[in-house]
ModelCIF file with pLDDT and N, C-alpha, C, O atoms, coordinates in Angstrom:
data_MODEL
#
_entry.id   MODEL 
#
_entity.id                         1 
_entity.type                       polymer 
_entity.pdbx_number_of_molecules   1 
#
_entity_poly.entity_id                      1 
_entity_poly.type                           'polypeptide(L)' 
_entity_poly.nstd_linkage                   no 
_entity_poly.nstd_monomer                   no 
_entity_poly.pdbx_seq_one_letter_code       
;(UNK)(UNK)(UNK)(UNK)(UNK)(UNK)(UNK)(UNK)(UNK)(UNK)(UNK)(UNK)(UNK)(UNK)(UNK)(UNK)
(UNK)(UNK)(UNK)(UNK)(UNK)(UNK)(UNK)(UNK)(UNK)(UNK)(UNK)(UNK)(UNK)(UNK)(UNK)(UNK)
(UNK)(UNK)(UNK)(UNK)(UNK)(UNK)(UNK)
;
_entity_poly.pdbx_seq_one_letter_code_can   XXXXXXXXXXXXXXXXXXXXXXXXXXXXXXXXXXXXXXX 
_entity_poly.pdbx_strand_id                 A 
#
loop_
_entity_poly_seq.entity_id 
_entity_poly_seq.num 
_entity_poly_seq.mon_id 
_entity_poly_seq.hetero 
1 1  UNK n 
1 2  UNK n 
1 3  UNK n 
1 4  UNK n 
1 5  UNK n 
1 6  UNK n 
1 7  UNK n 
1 8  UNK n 
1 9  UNK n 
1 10 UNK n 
1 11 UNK n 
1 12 UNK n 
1 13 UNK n 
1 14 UNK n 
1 15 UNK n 
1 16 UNK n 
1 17 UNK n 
1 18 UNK n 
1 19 UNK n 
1 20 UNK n 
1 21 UNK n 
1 22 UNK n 
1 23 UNK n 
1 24 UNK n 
1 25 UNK n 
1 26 UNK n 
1 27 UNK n 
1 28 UNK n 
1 29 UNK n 
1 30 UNK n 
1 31 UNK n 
1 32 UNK n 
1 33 UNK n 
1 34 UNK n 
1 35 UNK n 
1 36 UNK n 
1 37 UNK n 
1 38 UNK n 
1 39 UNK n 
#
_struct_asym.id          A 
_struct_asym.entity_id   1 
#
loop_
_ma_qa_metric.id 
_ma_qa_metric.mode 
_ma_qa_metric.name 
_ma_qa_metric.software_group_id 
_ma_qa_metric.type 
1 global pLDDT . pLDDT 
2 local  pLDDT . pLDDT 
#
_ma_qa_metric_global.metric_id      1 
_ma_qa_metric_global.metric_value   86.44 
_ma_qa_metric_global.model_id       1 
_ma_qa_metric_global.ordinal_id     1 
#
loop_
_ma_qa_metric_local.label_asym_id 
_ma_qa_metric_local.label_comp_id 
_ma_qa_metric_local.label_seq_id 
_ma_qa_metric_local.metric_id 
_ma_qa_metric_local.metric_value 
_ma_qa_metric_local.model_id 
_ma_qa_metric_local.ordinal_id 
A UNK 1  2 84.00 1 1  
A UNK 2  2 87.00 1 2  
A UNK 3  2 83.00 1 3  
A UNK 4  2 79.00 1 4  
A UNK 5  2 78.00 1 5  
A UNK 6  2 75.00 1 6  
A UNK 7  2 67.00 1 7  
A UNK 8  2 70.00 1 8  
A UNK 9  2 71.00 1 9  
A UNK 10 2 70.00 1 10 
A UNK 11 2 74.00 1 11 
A UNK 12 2 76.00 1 12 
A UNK 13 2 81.00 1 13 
A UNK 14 2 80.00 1 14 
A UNK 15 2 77.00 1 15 
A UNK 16 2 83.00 1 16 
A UNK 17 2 85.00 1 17 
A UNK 18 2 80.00 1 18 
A UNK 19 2 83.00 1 19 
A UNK 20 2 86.00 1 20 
A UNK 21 2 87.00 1 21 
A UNK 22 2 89.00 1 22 
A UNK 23 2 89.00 1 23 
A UNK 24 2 92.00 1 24 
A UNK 25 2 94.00 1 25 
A UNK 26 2 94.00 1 26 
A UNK 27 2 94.00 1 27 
A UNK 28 2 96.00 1 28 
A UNK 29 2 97.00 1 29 
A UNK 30 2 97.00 1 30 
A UNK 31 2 97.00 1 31 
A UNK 32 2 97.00 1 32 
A UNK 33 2 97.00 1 33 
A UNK 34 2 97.00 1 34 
A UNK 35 2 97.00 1 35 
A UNK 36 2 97.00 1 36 
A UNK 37 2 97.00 1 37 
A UNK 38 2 97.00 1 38 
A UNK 39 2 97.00 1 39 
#
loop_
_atom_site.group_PDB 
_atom_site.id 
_atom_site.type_symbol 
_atom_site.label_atom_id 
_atom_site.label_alt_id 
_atom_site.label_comp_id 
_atom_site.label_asym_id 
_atom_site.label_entity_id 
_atom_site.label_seq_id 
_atom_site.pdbx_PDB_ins_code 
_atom_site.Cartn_x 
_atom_site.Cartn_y 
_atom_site.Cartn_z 
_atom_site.occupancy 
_atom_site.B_iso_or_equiv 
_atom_site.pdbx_formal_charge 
_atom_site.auth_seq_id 
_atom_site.auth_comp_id 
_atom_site.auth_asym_id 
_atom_site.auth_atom_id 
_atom_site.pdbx_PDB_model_num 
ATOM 1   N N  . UNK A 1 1  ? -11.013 4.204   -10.970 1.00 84.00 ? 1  UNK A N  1 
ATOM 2   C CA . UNK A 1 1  ? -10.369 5.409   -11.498 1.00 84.00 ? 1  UNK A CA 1 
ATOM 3   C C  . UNK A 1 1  ? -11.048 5.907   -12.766 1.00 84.00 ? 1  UNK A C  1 
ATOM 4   O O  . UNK A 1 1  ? -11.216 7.068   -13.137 1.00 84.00 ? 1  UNK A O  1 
ATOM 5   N N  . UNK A 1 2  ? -11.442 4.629   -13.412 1.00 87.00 ? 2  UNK A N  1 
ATOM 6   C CA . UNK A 1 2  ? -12.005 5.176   -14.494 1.00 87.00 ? 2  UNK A CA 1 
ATOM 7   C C  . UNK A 1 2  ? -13.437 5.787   -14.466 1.00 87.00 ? 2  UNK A C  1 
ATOM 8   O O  . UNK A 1 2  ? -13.839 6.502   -15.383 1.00 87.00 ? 2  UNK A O  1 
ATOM 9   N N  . UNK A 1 3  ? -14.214 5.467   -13.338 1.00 83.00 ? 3  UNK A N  1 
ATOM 10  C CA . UNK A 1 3  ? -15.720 6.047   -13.381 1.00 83.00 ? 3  UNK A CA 1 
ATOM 11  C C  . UNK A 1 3  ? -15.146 7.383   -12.432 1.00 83.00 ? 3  UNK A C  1 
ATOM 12  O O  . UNK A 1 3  ? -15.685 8.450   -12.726 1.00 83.00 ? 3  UNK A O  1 
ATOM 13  N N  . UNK A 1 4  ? -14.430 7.421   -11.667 1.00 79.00 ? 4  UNK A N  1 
ATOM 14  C CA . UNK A 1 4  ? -14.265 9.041   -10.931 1.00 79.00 ? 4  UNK A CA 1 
ATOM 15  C C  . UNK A 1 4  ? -13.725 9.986   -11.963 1.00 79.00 ? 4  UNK A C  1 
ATOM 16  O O  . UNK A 1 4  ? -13.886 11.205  -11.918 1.00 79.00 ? 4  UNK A O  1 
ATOM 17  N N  . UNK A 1 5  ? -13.015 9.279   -12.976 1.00 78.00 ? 5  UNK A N  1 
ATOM 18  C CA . UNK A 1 5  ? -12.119 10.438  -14.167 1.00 78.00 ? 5  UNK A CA 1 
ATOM 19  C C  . UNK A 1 5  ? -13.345 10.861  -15.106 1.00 78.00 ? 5  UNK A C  1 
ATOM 20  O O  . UNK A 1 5  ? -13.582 11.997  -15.517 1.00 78.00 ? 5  UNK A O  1 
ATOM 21  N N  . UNK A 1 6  ? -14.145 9.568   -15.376 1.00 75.00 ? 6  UNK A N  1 
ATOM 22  C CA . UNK A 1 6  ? -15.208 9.468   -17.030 1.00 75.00 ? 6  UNK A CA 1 
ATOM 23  C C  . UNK A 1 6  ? -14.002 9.023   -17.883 1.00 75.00 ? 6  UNK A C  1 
ATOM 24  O O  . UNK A 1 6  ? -13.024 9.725   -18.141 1.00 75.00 ? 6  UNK A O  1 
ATOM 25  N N  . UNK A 1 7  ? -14.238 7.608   -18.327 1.00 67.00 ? 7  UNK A N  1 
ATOM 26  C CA . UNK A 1 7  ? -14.177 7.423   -19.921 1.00 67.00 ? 7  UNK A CA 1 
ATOM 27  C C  . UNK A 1 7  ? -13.756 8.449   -20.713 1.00 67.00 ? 7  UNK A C  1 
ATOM 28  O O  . UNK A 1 7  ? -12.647 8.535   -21.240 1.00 67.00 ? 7  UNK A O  1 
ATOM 29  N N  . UNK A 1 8  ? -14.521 9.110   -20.779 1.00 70.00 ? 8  UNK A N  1 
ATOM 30  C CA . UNK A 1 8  ? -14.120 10.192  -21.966 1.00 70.00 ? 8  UNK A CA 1 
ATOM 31  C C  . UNK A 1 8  ? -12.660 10.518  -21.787 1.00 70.00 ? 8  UNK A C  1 
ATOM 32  O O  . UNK A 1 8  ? -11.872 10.443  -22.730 1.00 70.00 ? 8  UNK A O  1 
ATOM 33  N N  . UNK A 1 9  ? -12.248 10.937  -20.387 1.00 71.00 ? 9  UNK A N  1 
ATOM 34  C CA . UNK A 1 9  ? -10.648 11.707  -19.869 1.00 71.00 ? 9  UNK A CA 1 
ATOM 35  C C  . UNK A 1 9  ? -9.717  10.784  -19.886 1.00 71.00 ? 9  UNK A C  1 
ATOM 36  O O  . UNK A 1 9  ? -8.562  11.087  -19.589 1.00 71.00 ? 9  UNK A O  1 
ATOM 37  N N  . UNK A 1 10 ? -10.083 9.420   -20.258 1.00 70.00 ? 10 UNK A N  1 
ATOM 38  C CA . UNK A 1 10 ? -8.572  8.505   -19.899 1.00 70.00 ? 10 UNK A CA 1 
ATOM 39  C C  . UNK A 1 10 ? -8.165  8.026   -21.327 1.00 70.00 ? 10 UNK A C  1 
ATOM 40  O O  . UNK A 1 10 ? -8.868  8.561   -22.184 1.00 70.00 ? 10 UNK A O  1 
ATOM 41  N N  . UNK A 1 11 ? -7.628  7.536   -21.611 1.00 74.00 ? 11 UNK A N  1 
ATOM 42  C CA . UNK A 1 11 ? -6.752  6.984   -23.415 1.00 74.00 ? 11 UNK A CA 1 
ATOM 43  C C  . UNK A 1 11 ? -6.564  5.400   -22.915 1.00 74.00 ? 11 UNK A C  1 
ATOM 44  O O  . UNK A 1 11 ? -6.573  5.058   -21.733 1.00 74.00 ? 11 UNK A O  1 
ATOM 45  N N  . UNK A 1 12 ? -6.449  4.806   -23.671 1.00 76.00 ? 12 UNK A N  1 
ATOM 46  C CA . UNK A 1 12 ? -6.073  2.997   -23.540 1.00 76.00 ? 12 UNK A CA 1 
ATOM 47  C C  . UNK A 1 12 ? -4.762  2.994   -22.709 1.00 76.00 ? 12 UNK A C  1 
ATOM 48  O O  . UNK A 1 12 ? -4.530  2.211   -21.789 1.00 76.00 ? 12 UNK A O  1 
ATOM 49  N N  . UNK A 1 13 ? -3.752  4.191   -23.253 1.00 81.00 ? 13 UNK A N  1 
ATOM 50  C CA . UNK A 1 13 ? -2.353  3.996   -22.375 1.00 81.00 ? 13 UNK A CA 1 
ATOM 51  C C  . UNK A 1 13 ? -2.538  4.277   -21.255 1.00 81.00 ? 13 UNK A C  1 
ATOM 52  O O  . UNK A 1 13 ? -1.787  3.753   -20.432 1.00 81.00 ? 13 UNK A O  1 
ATOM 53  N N  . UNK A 1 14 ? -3.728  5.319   -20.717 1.00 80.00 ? 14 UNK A N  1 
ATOM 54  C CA . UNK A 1 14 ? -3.354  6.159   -19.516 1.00 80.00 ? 14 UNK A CA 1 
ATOM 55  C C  . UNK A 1 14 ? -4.148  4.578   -18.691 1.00 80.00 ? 14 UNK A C  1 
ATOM 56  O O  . UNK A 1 14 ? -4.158  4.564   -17.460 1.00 80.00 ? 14 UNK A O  1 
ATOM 57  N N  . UNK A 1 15 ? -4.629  3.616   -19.297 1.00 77.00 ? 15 UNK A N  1 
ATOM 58  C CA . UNK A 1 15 ? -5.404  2.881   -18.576 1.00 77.00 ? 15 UNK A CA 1 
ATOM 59  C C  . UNK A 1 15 ? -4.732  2.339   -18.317 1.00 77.00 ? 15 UNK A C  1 
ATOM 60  O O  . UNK A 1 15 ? -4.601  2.235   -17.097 1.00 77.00 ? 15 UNK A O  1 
ATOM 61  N N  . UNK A 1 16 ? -3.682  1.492   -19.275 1.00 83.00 ? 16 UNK A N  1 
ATOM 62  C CA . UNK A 1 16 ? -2.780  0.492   -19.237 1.00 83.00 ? 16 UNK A CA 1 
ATOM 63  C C  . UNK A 1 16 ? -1.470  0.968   -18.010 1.00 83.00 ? 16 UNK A C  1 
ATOM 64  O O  . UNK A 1 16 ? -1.065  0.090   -17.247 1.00 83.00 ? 16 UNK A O  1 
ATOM 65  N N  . UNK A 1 17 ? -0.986  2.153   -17.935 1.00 85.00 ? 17 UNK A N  1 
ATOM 66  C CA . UNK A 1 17 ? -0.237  2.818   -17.359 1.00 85.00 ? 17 UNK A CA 1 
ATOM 67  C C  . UNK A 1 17 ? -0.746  2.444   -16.262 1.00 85.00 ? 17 UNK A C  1 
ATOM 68  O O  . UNK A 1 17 ? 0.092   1.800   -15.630 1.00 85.00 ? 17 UNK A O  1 
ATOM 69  N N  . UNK A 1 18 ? -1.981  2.557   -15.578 1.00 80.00 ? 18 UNK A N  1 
ATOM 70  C CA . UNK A 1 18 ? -3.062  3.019   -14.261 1.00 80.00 ? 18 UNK A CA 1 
ATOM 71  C C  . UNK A 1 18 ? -2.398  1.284   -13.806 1.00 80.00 ? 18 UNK A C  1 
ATOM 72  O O  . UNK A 1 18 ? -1.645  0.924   -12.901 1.00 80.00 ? 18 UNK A O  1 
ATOM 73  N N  . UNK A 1 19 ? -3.052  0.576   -14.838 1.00 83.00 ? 19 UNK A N  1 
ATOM 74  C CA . UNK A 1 19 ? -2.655  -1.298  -14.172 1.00 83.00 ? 19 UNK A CA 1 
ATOM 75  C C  . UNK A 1 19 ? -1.289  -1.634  -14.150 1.00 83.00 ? 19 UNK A C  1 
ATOM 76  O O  . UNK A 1 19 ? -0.914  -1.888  -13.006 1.00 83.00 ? 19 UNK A O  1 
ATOM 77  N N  . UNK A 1 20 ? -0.562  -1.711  -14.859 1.00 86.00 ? 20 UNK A N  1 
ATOM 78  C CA . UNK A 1 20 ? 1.058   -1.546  -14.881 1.00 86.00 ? 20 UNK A CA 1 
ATOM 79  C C  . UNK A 1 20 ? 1.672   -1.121  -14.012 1.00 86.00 ? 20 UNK A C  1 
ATOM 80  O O  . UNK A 1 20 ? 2.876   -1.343  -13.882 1.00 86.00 ? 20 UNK A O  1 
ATOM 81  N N  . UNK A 1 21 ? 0.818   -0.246  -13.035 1.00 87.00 ? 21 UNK A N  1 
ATOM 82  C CA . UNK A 1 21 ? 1.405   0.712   -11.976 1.00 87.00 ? 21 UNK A CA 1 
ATOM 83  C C  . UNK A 1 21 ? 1.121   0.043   -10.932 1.00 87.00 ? 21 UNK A C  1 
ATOM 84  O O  . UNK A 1 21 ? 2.096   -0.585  -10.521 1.00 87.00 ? 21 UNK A O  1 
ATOM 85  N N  . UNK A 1 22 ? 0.130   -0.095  -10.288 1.00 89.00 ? 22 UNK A N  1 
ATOM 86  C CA . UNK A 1 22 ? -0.274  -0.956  -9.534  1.00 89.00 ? 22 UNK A CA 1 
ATOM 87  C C  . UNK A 1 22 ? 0.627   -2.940  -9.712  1.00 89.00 ? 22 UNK A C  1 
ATOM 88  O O  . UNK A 1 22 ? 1.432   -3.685  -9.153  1.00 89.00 ? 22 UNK A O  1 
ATOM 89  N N  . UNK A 1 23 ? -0.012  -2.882  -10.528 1.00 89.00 ? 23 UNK A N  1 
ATOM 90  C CA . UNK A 1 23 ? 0.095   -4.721  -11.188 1.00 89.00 ? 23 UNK A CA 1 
ATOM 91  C C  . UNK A 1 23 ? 2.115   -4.994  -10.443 1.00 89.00 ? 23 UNK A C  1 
ATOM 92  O O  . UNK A 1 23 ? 2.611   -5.541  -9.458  1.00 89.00 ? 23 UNK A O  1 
ATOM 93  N N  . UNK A 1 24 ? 2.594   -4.279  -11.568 1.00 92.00 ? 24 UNK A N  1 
ATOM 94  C CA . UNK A 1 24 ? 4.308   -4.803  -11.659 1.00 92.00 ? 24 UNK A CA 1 
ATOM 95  C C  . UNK A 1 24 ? 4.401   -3.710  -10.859 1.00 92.00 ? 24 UNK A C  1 
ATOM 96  O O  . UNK A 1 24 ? 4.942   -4.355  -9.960  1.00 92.00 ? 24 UNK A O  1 
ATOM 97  N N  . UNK A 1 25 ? 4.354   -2.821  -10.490 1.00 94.00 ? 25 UNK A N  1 
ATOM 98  C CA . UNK A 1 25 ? 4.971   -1.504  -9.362  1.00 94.00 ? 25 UNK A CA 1 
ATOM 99  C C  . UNK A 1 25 ? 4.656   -2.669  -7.907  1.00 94.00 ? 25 UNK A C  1 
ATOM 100 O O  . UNK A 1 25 ? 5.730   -2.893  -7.348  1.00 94.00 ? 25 UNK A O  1 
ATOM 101 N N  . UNK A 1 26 ? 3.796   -3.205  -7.414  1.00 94.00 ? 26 UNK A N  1 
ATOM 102 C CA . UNK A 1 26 ? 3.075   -3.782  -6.517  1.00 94.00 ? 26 UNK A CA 1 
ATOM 103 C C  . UNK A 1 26 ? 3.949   -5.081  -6.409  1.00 94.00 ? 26 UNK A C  1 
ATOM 104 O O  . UNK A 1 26 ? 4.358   -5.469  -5.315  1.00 94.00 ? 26 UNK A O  1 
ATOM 105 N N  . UNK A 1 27 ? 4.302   -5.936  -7.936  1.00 94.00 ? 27 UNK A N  1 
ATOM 106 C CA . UNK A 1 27 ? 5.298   -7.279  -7.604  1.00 94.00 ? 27 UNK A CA 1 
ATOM 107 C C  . UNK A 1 27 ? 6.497   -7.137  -7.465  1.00 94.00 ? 27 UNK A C  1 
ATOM 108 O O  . UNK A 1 27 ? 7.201   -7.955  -6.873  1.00 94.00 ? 27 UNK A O  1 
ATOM 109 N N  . UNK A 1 28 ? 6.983   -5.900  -8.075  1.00 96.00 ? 28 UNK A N  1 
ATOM 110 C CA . UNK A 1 28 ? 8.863   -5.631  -7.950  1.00 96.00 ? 28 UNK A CA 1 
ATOM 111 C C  . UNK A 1 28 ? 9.111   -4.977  -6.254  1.00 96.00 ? 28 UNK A C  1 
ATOM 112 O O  . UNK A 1 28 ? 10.136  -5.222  -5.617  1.00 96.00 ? 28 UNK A O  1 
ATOM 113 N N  . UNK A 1 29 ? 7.778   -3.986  -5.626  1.00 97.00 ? 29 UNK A N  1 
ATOM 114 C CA . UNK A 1 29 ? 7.938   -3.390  -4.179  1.00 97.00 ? 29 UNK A CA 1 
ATOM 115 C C  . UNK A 1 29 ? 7.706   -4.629  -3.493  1.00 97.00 ? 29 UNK A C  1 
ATOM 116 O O  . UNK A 1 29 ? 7.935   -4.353  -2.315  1.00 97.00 ? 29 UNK A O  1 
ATOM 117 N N  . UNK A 1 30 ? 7.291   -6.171  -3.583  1.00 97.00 ? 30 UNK A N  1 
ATOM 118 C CA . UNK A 1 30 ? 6.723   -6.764  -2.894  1.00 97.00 ? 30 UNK A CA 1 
ATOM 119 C C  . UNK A 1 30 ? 8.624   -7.802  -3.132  1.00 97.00 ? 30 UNK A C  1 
ATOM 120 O O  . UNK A 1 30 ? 9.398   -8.229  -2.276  1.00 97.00 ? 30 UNK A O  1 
ATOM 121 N N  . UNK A 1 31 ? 8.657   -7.816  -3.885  1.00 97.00 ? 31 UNK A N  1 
ATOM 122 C CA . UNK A 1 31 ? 10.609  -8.234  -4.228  1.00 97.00 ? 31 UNK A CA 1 
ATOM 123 C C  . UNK A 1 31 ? 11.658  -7.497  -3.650  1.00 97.00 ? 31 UNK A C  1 
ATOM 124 O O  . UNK A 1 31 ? 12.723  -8.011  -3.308  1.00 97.00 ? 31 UNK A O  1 
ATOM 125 N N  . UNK A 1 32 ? 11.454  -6.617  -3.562  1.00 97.00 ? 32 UNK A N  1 
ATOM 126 C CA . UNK A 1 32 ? 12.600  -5.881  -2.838  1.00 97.00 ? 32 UNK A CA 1 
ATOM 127 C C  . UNK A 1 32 ? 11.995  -5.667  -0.714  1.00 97.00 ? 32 UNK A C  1 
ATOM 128 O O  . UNK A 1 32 ? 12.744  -5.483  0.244   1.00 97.00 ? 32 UNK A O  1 
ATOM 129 N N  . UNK A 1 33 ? 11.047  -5.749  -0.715  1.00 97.00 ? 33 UNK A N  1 
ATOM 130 C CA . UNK A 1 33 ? 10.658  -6.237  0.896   1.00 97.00 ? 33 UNK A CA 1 
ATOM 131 C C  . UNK A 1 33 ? 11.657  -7.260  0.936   1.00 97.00 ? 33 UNK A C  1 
ATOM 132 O O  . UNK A 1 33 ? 12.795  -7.355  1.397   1.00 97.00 ? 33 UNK A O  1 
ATOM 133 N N  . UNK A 1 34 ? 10.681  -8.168  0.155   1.00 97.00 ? 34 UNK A N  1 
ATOM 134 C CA . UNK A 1 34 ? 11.247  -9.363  1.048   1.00 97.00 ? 34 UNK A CA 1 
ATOM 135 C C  . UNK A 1 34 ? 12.789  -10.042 0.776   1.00 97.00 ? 34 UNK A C  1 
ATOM 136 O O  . UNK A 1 34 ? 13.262  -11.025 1.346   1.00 97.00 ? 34 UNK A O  1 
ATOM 137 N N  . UNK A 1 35 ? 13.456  -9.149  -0.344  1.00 97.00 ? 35 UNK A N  1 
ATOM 138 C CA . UNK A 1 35 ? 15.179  -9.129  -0.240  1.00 97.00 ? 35 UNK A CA 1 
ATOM 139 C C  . UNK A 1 35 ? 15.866  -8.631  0.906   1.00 97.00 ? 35 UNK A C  1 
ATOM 140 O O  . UNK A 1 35 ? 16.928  -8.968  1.430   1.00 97.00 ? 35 UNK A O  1 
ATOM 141 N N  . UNK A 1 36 ? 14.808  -7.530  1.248   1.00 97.00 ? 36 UNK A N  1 
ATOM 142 C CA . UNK A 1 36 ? 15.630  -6.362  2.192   1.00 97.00 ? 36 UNK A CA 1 
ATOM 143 C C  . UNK A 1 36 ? 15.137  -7.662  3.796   1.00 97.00 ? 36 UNK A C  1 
ATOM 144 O O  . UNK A 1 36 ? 15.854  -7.674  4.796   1.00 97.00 ? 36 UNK A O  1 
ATOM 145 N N  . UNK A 1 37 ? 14.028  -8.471  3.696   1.00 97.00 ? 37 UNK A N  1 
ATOM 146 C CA . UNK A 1 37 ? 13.966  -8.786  4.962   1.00 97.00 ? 37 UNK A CA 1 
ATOM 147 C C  . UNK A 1 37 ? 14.504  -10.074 5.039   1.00 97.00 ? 37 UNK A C  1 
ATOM 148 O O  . UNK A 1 37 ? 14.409  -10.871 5.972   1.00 97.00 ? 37 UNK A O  1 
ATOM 149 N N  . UNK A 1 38 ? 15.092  -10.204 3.942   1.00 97.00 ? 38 UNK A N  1 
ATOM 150 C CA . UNK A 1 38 ? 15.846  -11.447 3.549   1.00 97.00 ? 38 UNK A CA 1 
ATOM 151 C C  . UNK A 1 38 ? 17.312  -11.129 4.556   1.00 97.00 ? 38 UNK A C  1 
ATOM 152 O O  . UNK A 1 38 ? 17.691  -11.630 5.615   1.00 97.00 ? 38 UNK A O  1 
ATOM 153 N N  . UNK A 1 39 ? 17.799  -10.239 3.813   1.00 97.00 ? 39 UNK A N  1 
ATOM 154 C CA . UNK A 1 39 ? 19.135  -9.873  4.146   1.00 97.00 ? 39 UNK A CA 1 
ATOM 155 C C  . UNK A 1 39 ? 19.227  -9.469  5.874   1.00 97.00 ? 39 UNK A C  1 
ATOM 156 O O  . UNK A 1 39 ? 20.299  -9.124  6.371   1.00 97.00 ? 39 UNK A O  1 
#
């Protein structure tokens, strides 16, 4: 993301935001699967 945007266009947050999103968005959707296929 960061070589298709350039460095220059992203900020430390918008980076941190970018992994955060993925990272914990990716372990809490991967928690609620397998609650829902729990149940």
């Amino acid at each position: 993301g960061i070589s298709s945007t350039g460095l220059e266009n992203m900020s430390v947050s918008s980076i941190g935001i970018l992994f955060a999103q993925e990272a914990i968005g990716g372990s809490l959707v991967g928690l609620a699967i397998g609650y829902l296929g729990f149940k």
